[in-house]
C-alpha atoms as a PDB file:
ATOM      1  CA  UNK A   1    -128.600 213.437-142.621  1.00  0.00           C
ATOM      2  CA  UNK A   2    -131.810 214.540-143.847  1.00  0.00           C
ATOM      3  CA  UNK A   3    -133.224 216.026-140.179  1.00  0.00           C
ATOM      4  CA  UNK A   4    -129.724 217.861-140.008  1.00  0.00           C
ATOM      5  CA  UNK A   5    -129.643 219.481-143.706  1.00  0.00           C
ATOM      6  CA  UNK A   6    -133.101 220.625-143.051  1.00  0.00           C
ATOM      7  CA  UNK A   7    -132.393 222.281-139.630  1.00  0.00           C
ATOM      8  CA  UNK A   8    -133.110 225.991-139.276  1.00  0.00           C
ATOM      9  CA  UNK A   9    -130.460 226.582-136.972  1.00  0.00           C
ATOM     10  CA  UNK A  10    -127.634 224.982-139.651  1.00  0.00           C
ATOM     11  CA  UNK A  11    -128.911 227.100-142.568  1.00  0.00           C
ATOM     12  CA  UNK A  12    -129.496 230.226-140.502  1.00  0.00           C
ATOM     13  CA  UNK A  13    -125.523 229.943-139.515  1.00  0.00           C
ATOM     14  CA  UNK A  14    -124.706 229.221-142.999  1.00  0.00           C
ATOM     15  CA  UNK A  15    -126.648 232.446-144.337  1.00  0.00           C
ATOM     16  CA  UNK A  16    -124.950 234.347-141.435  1.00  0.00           C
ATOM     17  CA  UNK A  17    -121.096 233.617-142.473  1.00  0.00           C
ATOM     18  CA  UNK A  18    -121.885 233.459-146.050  1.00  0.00           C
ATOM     19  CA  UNK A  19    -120.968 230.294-146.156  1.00  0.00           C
ATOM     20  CA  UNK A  20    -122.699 229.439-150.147  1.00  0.00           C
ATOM     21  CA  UNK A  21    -122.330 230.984-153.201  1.00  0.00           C
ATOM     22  CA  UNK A  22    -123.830 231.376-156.897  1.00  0.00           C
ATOM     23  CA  UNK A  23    -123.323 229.862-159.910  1.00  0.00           C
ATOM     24  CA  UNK A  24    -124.846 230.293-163.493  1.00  0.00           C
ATOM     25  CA  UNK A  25    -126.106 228.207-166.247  1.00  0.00           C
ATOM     26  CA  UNK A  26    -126.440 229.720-169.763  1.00  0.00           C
ATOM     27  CA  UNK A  27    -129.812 230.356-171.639  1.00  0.00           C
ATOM     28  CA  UNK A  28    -128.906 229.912-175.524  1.00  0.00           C
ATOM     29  CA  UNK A  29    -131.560 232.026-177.902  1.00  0.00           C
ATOM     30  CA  UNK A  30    -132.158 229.048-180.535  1.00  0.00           C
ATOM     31  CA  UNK A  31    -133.074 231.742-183.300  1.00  0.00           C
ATOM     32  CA  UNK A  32    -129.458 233.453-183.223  1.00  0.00           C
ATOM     33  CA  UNK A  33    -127.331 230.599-181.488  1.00  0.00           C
ATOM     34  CA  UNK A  34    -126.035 232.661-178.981  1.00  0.00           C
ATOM     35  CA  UNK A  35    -126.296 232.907-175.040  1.00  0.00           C
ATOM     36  CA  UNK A  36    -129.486 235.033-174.252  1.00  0.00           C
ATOM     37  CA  UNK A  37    -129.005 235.112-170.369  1.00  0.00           C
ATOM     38  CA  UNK A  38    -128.192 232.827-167.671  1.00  0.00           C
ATOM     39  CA  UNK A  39    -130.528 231.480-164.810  1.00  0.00           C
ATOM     40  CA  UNK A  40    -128.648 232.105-161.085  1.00  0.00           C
ATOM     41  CA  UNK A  41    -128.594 229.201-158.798  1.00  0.00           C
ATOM     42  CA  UNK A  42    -127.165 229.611-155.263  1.00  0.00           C
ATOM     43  CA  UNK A  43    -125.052 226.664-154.031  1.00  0.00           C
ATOM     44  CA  UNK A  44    -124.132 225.605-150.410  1.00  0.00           C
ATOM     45  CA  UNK A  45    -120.553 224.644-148.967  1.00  0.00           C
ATOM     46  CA  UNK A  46    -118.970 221.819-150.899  1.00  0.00           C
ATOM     47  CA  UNK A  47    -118.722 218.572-149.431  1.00  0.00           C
ATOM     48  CA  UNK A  48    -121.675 219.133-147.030  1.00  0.00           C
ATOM     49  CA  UNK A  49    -125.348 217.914-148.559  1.00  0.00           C
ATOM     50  CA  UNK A  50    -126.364 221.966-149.297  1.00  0.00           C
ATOM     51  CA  UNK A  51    -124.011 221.276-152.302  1.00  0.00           C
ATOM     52  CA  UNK A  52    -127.153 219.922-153.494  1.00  0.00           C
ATOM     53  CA  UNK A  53    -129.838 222.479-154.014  1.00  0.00           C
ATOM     54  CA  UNK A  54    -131.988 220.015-152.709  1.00  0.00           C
ATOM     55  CA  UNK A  55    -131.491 219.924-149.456  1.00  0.00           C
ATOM     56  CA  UNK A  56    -131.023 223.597-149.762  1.00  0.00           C
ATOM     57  CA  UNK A  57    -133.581 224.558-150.855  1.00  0.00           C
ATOM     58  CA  UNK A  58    -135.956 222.708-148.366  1.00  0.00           C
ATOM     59  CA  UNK A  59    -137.265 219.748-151.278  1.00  0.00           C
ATOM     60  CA  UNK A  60    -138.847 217.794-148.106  1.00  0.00           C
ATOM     61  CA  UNK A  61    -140.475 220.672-146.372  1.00  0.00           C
ATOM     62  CA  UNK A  62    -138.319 220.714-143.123  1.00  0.00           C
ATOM     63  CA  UNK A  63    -137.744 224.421-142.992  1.00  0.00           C
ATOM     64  CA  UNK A  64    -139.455 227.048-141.058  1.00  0.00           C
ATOM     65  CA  UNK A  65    -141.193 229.803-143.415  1.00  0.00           C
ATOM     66  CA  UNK A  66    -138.862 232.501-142.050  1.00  0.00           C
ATOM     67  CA  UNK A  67    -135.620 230.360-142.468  1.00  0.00           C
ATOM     68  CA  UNK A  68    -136.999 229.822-145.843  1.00  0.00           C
ATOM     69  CA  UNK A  69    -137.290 233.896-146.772  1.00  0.00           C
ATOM     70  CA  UNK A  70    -134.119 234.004-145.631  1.00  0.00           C
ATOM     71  CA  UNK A  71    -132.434 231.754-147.332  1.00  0.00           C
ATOM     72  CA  UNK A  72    -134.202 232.865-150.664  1.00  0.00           C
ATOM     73  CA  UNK A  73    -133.783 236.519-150.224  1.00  0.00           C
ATOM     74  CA  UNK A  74    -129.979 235.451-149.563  1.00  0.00           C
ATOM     75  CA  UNK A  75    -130.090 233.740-153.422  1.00  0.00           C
ATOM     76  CA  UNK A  76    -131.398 237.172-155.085  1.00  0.00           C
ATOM     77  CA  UNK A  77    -129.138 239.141-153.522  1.00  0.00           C
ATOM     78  CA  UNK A  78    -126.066 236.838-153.872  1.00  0.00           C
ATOM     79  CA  UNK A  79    -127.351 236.288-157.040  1.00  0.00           C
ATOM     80  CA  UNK A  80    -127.680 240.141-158.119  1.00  0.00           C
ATOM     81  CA  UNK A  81    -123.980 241.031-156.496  1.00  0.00           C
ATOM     82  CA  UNK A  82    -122.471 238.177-158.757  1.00  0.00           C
ATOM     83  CA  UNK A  83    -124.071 238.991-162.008  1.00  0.00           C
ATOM     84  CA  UNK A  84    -122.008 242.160-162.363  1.00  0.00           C
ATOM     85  CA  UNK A  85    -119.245 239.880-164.146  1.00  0.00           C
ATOM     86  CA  UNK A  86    -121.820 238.527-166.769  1.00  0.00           C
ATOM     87  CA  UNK A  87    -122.085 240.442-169.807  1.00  0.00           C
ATOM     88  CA  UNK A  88    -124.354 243.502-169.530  1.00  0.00           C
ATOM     89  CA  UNK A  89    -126.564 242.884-172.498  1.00  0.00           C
ATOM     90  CA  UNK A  90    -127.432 239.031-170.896  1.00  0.00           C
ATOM     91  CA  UNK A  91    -130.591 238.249-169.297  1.00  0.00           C
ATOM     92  CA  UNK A  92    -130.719 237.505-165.170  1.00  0.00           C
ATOM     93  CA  UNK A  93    -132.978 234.661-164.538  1.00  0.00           C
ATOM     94  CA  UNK A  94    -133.079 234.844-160.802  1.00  0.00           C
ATOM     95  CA  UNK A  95    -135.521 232.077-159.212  1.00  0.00           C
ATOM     96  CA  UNK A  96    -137.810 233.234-156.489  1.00  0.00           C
ATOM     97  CA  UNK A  97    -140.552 231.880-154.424  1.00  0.00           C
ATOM     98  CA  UNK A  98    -144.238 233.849-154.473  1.00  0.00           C
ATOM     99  CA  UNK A  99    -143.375 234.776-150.565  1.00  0.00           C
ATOM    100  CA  UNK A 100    -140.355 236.315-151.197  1.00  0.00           C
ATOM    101  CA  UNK A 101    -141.349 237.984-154.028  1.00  0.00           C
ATOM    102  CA  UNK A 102    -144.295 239.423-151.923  1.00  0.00           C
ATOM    103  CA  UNK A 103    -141.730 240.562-149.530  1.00  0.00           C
ATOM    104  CA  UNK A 104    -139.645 242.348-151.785  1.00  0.00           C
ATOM    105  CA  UNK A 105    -142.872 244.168-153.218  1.00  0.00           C
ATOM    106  CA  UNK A 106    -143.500 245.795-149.943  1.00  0.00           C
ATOM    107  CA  UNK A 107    -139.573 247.769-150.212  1.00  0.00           C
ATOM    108  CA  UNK A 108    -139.545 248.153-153.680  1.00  0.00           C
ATOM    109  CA  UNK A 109    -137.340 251.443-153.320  1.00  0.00           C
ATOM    110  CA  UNK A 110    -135.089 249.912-151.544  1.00  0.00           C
ATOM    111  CA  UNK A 111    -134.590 246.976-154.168  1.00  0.00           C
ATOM    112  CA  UNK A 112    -134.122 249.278-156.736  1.00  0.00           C
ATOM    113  CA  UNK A 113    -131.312 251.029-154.702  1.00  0.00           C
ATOM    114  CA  UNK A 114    -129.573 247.399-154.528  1.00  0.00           C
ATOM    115  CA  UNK A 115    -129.627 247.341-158.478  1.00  0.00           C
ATOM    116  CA  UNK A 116    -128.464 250.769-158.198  1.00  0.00           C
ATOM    117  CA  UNK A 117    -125.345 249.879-156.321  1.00  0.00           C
ATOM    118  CA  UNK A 118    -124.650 246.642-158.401  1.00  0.00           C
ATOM    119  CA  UNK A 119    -125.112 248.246-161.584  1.00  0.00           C
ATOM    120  CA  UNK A 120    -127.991 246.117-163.288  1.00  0.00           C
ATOM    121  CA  UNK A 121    -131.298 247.171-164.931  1.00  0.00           C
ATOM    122  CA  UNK A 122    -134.369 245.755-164.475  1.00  0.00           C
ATOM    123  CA  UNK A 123    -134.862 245.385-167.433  1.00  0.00           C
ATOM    124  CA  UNK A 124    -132.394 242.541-167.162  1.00  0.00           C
ATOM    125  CA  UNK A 125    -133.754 240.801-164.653  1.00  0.00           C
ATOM    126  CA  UNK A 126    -136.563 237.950-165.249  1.00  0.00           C
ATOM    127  CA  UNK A 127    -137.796 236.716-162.065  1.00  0.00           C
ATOM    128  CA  UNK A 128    -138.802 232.611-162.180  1.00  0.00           C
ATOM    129  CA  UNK A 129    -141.670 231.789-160.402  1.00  0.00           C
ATOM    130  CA  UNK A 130    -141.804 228.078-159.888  1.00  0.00           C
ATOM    131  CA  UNK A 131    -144.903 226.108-159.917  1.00  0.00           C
ATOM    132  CA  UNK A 132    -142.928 223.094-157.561  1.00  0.00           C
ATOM    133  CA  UNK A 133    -143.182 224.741-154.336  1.00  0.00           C
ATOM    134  CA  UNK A 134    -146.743 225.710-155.002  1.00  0.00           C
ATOM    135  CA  UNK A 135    -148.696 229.518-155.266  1.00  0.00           C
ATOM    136  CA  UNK A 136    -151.760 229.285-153.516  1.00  0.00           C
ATOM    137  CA  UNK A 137    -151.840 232.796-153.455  1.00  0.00           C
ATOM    138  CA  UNK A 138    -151.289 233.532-157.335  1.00  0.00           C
ATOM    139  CA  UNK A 139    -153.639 236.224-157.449  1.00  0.00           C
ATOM    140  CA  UNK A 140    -151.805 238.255-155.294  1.00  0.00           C
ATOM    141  CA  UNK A 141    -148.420 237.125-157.201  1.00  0.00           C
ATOM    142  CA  UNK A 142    -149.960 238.686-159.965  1.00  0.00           C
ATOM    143  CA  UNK A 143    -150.766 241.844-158.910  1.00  0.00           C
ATOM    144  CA  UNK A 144    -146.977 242.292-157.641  1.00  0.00           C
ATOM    145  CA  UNK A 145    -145.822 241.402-160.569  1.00  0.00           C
ATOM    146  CA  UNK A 146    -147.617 244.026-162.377  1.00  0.00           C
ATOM    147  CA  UNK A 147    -146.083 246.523-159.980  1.00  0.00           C
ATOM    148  CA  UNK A 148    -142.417 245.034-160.809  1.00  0.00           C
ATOM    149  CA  UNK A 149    -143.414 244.970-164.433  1.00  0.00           C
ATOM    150  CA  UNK A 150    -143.909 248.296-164.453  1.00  0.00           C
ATOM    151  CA  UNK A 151    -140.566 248.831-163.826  1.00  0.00           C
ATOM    152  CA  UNK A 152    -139.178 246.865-166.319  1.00  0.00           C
ATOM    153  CA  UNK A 153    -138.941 243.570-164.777  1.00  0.00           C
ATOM    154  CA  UNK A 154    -139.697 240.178-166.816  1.00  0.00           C
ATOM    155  CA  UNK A 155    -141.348 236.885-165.433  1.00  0.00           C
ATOM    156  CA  UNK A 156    -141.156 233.164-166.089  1.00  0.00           C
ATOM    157  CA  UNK A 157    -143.240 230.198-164.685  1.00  0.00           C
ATOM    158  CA  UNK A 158    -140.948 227.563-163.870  1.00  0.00           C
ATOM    159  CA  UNK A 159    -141.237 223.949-164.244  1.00  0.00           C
ATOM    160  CA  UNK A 160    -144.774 224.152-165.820  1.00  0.00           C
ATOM    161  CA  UNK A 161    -146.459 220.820-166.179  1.00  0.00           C
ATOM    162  CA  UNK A 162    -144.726 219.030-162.802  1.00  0.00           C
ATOM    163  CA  UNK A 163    -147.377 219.821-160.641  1.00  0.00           C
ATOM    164  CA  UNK A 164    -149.699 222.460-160.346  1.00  0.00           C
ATOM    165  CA  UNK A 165    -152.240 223.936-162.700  1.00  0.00           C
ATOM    166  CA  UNK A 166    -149.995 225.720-165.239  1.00  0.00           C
ATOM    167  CA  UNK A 167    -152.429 227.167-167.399  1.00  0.00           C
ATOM    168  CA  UNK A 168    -154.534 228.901-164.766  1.00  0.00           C
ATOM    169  CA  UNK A 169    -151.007 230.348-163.562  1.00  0.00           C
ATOM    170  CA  UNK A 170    -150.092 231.167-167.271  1.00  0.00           C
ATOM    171  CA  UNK A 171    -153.696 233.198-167.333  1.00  0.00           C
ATOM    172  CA  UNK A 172    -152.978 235.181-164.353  1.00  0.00           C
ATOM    173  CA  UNK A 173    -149.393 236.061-164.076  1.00  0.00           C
ATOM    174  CA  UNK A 174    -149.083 236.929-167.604  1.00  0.00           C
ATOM    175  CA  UNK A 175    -145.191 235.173-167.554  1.00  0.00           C
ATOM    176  CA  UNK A 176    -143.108 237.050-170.411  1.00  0.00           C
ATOM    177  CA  UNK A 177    -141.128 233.602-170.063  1.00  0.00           C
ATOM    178  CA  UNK A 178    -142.597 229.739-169.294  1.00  0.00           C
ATOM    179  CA  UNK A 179    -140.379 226.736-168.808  1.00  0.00           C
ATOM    180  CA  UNK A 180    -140.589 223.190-169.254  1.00  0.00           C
ATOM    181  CA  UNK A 181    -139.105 221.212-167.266  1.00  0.00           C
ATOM    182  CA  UNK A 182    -136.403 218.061-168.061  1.00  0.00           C
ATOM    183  CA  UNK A 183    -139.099 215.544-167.830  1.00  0.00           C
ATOM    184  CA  UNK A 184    -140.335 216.726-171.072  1.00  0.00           C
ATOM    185  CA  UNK A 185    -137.333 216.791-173.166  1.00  0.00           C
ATOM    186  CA  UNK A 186    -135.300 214.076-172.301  1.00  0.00           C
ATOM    187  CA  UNK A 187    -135.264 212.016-175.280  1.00  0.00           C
ATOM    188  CA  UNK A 188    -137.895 214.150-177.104  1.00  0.00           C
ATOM    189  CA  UNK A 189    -135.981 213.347-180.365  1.00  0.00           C
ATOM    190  CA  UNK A 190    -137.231 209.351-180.631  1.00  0.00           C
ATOM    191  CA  UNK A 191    -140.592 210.003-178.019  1.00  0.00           C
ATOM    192  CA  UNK A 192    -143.127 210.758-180.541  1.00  0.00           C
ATOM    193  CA  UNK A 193    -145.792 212.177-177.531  1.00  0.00           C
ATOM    194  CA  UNK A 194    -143.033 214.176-176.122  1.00  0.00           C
ATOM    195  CA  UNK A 195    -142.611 215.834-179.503  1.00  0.00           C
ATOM    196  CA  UNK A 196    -146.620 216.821-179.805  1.00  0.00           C
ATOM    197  CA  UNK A 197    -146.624 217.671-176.512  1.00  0.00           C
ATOM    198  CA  UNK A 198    -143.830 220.271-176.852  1.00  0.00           C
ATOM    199  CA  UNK A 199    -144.994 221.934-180.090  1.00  0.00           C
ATOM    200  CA  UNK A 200    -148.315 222.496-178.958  1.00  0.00           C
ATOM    201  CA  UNK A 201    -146.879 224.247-175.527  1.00  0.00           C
ATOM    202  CA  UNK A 202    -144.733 226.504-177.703  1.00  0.00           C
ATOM    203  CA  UNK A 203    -148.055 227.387-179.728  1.00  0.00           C
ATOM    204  CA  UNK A 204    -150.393 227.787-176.553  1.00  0.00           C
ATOM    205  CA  UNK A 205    -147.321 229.799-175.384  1.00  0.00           C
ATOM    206  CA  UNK A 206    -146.724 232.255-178.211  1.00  0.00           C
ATOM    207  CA  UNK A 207    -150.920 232.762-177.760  1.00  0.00           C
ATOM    208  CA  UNK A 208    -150.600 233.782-174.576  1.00  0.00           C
ATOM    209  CA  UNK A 209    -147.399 236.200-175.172  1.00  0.00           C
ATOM    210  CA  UNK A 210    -144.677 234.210-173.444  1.00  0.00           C
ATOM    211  CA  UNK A 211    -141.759 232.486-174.978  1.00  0.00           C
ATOM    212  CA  UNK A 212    -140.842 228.881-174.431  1.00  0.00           C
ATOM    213  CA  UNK A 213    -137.450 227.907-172.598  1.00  0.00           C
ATOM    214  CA  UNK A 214    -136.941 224.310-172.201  1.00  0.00           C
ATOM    215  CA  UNK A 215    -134.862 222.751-169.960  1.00  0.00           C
ATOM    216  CA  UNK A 216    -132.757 219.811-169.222  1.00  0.00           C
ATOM    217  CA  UNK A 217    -131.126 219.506-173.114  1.00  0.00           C
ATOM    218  CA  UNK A 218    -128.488 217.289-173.910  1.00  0.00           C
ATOM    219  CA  UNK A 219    -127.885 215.919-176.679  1.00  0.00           C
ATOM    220  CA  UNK A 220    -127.292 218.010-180.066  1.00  0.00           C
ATOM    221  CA  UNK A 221    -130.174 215.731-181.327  1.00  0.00           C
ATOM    222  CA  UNK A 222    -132.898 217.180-178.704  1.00  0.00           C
ATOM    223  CA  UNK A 223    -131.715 220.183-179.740  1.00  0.00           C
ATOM    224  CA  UNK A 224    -132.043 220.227-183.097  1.00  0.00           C
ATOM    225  CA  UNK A 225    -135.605 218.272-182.857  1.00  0.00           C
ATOM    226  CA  UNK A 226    -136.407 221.226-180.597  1.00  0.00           C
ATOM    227  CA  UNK A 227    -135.613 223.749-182.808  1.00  0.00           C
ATOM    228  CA  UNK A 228    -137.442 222.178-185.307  1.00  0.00           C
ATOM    229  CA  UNK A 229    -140.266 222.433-182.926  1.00  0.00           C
ATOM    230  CA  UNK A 230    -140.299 226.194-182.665  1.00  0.00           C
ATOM    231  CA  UNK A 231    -138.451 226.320-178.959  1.00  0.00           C
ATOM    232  CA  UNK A 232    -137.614 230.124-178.675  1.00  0.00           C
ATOM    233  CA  UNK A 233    -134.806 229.058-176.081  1.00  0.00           C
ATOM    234  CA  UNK A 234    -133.064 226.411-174.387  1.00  0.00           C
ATOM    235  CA  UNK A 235    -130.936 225.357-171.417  1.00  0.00           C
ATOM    236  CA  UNK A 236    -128.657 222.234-170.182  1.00  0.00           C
ATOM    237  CA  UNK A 237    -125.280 220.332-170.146  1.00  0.00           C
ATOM    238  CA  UNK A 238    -125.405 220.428-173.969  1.00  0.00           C
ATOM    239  CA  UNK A 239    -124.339 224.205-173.537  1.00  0.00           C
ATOM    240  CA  UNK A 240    -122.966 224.229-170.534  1.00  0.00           C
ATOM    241  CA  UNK A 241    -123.063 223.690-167.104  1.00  0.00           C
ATOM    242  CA  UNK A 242    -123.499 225.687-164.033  1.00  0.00           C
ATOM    243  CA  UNK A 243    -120.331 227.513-163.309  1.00  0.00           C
ATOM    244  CA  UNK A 244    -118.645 230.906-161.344  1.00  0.00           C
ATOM    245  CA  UNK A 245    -119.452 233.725-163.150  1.00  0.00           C
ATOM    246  CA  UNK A 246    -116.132 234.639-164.004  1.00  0.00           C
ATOM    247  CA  UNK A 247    -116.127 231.590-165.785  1.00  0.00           C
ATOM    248  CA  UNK A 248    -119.366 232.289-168.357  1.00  0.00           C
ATOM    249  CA  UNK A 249    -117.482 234.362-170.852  1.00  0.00           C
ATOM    250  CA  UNK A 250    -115.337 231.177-170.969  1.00  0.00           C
ATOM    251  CA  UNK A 251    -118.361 228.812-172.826  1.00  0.00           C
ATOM    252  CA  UNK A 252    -117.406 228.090-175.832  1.00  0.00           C
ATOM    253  CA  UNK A 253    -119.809 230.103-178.398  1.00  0.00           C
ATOM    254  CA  UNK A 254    -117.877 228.511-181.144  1.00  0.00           C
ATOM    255  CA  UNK A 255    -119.404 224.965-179.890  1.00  0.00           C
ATOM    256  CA  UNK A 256    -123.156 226.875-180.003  1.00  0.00           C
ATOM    257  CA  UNK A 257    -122.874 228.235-183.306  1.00  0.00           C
ATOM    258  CA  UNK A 258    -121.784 224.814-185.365  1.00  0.00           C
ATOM    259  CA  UNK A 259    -124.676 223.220-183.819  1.00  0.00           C
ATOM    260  CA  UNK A 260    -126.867 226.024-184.904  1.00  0.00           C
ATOM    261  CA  UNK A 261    -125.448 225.624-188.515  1.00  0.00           C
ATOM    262  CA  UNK A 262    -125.988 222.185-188.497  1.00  0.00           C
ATOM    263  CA  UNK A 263    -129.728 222.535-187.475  1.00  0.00           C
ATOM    264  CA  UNK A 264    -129.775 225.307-190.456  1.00  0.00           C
ATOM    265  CA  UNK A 265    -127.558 224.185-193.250  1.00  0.00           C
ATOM    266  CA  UNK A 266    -123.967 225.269-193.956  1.00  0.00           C
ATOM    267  CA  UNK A 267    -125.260 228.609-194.423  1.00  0.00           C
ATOM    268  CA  UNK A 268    -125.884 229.814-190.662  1.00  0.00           C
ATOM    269  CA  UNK A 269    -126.029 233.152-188.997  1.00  0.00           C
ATOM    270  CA  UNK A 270    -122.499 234.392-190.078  1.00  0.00           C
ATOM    271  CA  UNK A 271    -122.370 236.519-186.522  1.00  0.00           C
ATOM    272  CA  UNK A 272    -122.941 233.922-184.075  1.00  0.00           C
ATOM    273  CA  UNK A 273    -120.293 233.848-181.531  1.00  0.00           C
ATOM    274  CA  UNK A 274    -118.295 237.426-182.449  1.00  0.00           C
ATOM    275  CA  UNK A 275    -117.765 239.417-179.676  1.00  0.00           C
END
């Protein structure tokens, strides 16, 4: 199963009849207990393994560099076309590998006429850079990232800690956004280390200019140990999973808000969850 969810010629028919889709995963702002954006995350025909965004997404190296492009470039646009159904004053997190992002660099008119015709600002749009799949060339991801900056575009380092050296990418790419992944947070509440760990990443963070987002939360008591912590924003199960976007506005911000006024008191933000 593995050689045949990995093969170039599968994904490249897959891409051509359109055969995936996207779905989105809310971002809740832990200050004002409401959804700050939602991170896009292309899906595969279900019932076949590129339901998984593992096998999608090429986790054991077995597709070509171009298929790859492809089948990335094919997330930010799918990604960008379904986002018009979100609501306008959300954040995009869109993830995106350094190649791609390269790629799009060299046609950066023509990506702004794409936003043009779907009706979304850049200034919506944070691009996730992850660390997993590696960025030997980060110097170079940095200078094209000060070119999308310019235009209003935001940044985040994905899953910082897993493997590479975070804080030289942190340095360089000057993220606006960095995010720590599951590992880290799953039963942060009773792991004393876990707890350290995390405050001093949103310190080193807030140094550096970026926010923390932390991933992977799913119990109301990480979350509440987290906000204790100083975490700027969070993401998992606990809010919601990954669904259509036609189905975001369904979330329940009424669930969000009591567990930001039990992490504050009875005495919460009054305007958390109004329309």
């Amino acid at each position: 199963m593995s050689n045949w969810a990995h093969n170039d010629e599968v994904v490249t028919n897959l891409l051509r009849h359109g055969f995936y889709s996207t779905v989105f995963q809310p971002i809740v702002d832990a200050a004002e207990g409401s959804p700050f954006g939602y991170e896009a995350l292309l899906r595969g025909p279900v019932g076949t393994p590129f339901e998984s965004p593992g096998p999608l997404f090429n986790r054991d190296g077995q597709l070509s560099g171009n298929v790859l492009l492809q089948l990335d470039m094919a997330c930010v646009g799918s990604a960008l076309r379904t986002a018009r159904l979100l609501h306008p004053e959300t954040r995009l997190f869109i993830n995106i590998l350094s190649s791609t992002l390269l790629e799009i660099s060299n046609d950066l008119t023509g990506f702004h006429g794409l936003l043009s015709e779907v009706g979304i600002s850049p200034s919506r749009i944070v691009f996730e850079v992850s660390e997993s799949t590696g960025m030997e060339n980060t110097m170079e991801v940095a200078r094209c990232a000060k070119l999308f900056r310019r235009d209003g575009f935001g940044f985040a380092l994905d899953d910082i800690g897993v493997r590479s050296p975070y804080l030289y990418h942190i340095l360089w790419l000057e993220p606006e956004f960095v995010k720590l992944d599951r590992t880290f947070i799953k039963d942060v509440d009773s792991f004393d280390r876990k707890r350290d760990l995390v405050e001093g990443i949103v310190l080193m963070a807030s140094k550096m200019g970026a926010a923390l987002v932390v991933e992977g939360v799913e119990s109301k008591q990480e979350y509440e140990t987290l906000k204790g912590l100083g975490v700027g924003y969070m993401q998992g199960f606990l809010f919601g999973r990954p669904v259509g976007a036609e189905d975001c506005e369904k979330l329940d911000p009424g669930f969000i808000r009591e567990l930001y006024r039990a992490a504050n008191g009875a005495n919460g933000h009054p305007d958390i969850g109004r329309d």
